[in-house]
C-alpha atoms as a PDB file:
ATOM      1  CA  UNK A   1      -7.144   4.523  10.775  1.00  0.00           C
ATOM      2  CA  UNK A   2      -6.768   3.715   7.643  1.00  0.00           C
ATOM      3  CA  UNK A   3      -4.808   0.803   5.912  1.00  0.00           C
ATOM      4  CA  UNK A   4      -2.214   0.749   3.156  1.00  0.00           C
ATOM      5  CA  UNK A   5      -1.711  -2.603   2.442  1.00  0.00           C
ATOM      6  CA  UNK A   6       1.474  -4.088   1.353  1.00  0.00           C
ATOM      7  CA  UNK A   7       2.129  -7.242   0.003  1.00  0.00           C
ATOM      8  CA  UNK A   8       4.653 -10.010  -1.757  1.00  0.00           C
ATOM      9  CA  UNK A   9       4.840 -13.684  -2.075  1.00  0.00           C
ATOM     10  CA  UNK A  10       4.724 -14.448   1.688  1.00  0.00           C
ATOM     11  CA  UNK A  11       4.889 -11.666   3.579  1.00  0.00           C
ATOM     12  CA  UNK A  12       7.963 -11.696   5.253  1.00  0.00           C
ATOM     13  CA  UNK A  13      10.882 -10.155   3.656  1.00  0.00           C
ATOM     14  CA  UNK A  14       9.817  -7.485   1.006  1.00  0.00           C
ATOM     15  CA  UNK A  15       6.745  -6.463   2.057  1.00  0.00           C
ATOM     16  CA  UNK A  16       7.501  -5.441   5.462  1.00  0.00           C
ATOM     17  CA  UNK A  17      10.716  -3.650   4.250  1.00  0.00           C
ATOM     18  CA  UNK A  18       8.506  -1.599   1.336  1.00  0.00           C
ATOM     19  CA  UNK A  19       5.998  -1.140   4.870  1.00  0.00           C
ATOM     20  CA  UNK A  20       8.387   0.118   6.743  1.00  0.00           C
ATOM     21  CA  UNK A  21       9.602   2.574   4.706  1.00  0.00           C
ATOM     22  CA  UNK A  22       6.138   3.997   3.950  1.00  0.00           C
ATOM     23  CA  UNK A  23       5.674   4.190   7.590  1.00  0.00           C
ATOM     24  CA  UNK A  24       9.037   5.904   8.140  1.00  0.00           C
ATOM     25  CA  UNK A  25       7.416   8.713   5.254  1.00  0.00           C
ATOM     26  CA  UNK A  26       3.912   9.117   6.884  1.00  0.00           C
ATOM     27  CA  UNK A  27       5.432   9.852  10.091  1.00  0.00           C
ATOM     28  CA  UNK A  28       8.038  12.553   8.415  1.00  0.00           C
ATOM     29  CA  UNK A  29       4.647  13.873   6.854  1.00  0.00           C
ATOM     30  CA  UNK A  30       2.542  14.022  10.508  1.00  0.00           C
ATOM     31  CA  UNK A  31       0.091  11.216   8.221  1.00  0.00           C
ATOM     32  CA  UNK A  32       1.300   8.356  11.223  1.00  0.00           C
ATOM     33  CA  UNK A  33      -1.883   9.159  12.564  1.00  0.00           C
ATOM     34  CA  UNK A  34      -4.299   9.083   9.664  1.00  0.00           C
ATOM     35  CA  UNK A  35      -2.871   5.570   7.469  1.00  0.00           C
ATOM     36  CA  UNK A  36      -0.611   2.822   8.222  1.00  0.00           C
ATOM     37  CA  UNK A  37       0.809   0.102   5.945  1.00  0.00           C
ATOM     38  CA  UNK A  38       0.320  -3.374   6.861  1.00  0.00           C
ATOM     39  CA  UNK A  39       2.241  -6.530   5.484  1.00  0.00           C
ATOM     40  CA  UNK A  40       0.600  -9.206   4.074  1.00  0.00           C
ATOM     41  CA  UNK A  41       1.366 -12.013   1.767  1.00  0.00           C
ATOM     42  CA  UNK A  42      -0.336 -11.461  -1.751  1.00  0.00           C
ATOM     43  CA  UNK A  43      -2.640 -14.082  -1.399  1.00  0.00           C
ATOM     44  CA  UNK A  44      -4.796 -12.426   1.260  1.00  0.00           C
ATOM     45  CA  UNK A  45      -4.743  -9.583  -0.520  1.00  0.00           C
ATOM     46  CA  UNK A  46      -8.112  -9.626  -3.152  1.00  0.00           C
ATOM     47  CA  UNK A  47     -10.324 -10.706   0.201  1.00  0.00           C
ATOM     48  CA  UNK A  48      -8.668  -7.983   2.497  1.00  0.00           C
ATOM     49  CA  UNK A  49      -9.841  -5.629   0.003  1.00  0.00           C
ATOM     50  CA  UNK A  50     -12.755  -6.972  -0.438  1.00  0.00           C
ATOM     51  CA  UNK A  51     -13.613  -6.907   3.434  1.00  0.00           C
ATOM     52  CA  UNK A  52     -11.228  -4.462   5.037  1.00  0.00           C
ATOM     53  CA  UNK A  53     -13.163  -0.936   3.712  1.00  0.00           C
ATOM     54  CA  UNK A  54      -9.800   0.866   5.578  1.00  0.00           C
ATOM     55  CA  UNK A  55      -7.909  -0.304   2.536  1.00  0.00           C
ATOM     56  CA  UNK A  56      -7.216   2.711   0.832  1.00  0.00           C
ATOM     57  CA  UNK A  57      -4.128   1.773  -1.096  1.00  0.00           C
ATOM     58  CA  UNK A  58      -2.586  -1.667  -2.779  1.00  0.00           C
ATOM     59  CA  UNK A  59       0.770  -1.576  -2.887  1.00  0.00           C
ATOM     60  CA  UNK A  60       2.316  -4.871  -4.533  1.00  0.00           C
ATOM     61  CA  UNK A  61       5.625  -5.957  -5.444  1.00  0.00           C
ATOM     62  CA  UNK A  62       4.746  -6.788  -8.823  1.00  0.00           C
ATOM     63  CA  UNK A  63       1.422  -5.023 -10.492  1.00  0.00           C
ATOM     64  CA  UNK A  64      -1.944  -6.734  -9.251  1.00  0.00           C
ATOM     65  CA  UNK A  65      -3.233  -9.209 -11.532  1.00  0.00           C
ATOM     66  CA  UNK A  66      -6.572  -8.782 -13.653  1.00  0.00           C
ATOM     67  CA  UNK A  67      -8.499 -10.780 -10.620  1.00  0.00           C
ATOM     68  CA  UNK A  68      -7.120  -8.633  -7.849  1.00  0.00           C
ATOM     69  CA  UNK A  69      -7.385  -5.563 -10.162  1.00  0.00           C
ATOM     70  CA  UNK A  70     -11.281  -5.383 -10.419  1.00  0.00           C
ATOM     71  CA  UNK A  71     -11.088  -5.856  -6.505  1.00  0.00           C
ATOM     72  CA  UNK A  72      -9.181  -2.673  -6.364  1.00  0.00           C
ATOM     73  CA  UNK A  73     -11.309  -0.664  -9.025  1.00  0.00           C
ATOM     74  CA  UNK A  74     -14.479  -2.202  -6.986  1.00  0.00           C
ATOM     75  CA  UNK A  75     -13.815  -0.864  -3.500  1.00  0.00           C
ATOM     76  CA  UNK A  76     -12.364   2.069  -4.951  1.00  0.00           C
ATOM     77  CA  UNK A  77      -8.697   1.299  -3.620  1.00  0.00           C
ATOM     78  CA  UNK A  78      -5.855   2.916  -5.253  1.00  0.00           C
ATOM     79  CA  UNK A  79      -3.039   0.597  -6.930  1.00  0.00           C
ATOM     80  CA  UNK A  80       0.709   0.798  -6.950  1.00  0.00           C
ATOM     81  CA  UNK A  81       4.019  -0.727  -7.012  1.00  0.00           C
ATOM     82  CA  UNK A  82       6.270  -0.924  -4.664  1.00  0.00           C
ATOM     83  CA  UNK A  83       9.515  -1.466  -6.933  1.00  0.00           C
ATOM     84  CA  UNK A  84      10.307   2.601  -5.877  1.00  0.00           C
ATOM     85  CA  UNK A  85      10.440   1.485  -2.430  1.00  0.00           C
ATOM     86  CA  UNK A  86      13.041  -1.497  -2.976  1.00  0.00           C
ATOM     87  CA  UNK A  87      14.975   0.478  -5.564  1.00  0.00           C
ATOM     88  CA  UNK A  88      15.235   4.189  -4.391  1.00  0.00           C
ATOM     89  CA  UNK A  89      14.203   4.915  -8.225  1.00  0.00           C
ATOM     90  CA  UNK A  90      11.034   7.218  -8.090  1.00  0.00           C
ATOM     91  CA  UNK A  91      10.683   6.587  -4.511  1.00  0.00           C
ATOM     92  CA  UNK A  92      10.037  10.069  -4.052  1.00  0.00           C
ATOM     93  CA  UNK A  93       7.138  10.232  -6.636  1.00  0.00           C
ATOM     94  CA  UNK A  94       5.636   7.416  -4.910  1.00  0.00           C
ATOM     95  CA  UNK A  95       5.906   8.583  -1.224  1.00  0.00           C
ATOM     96  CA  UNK A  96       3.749  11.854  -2.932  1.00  0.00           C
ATOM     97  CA  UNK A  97       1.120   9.588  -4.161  1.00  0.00           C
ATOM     98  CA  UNK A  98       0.534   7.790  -0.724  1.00  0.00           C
ATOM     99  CA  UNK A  99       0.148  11.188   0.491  1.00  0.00           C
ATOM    100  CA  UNK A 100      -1.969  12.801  -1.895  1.00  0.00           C
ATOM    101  CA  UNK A 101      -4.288   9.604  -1.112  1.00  0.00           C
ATOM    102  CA  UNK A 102      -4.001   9.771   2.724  1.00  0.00           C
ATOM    103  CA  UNK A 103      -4.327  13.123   2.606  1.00  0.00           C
ATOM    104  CA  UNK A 104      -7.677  12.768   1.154  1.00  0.00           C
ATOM    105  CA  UNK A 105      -8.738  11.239   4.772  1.00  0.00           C
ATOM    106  CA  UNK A 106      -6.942  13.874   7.127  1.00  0.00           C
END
């Protein structure tokens, strides 16, 4: 299984909402199976990538920062936003890149 990890200041309001919703969209997509977002707060995120090798995709509330960033390009794990999934704007566009990634592993 792989993981698409999700994260904001602590955790526990935005992040699981933005999970949730990518969740709701692999399952639409059969891709429940295959990848699963996670919650996290964002300051577990540069070690989960670093030791989690399911991580396939970062998605953060606000863009990684330069530290977290070379984490990412390191291991090879795919960066996003998750402002589409709060705001409804481009939230289509962003469900397809989750599942041109995941699909990658199906």
């Amino acid at each position: 299984m792989k993981t698409i990890l999700v994260c904001c200041g602590s955790g526990v309001a935005t992040s699981p909402q933005v999970a949730n919703k990518i969740n709701e969209y692999l399952v639409g997509q059969g891709l429940d199976t295959v990848a699963k977002a996670t919650p996290k707060p964002v300051e577990t995120a540069k070690s989960t990538v670093e030791n989690d090798p399911s991580v396939i995709i970062y998605v953060g509330i606000a863009p990684a920062d330069g530290e977290l960033q070379e984490a990412l390009d390191k291991n090879e794990v795919v960066g996003m936003v998750g402002l589409p999934w709060l705001t409804g704007i481009e939230e289509a566009t962003a469900n397809e890149k989750v599942k041109e990634v995941v699909s990658k592993f199906y």
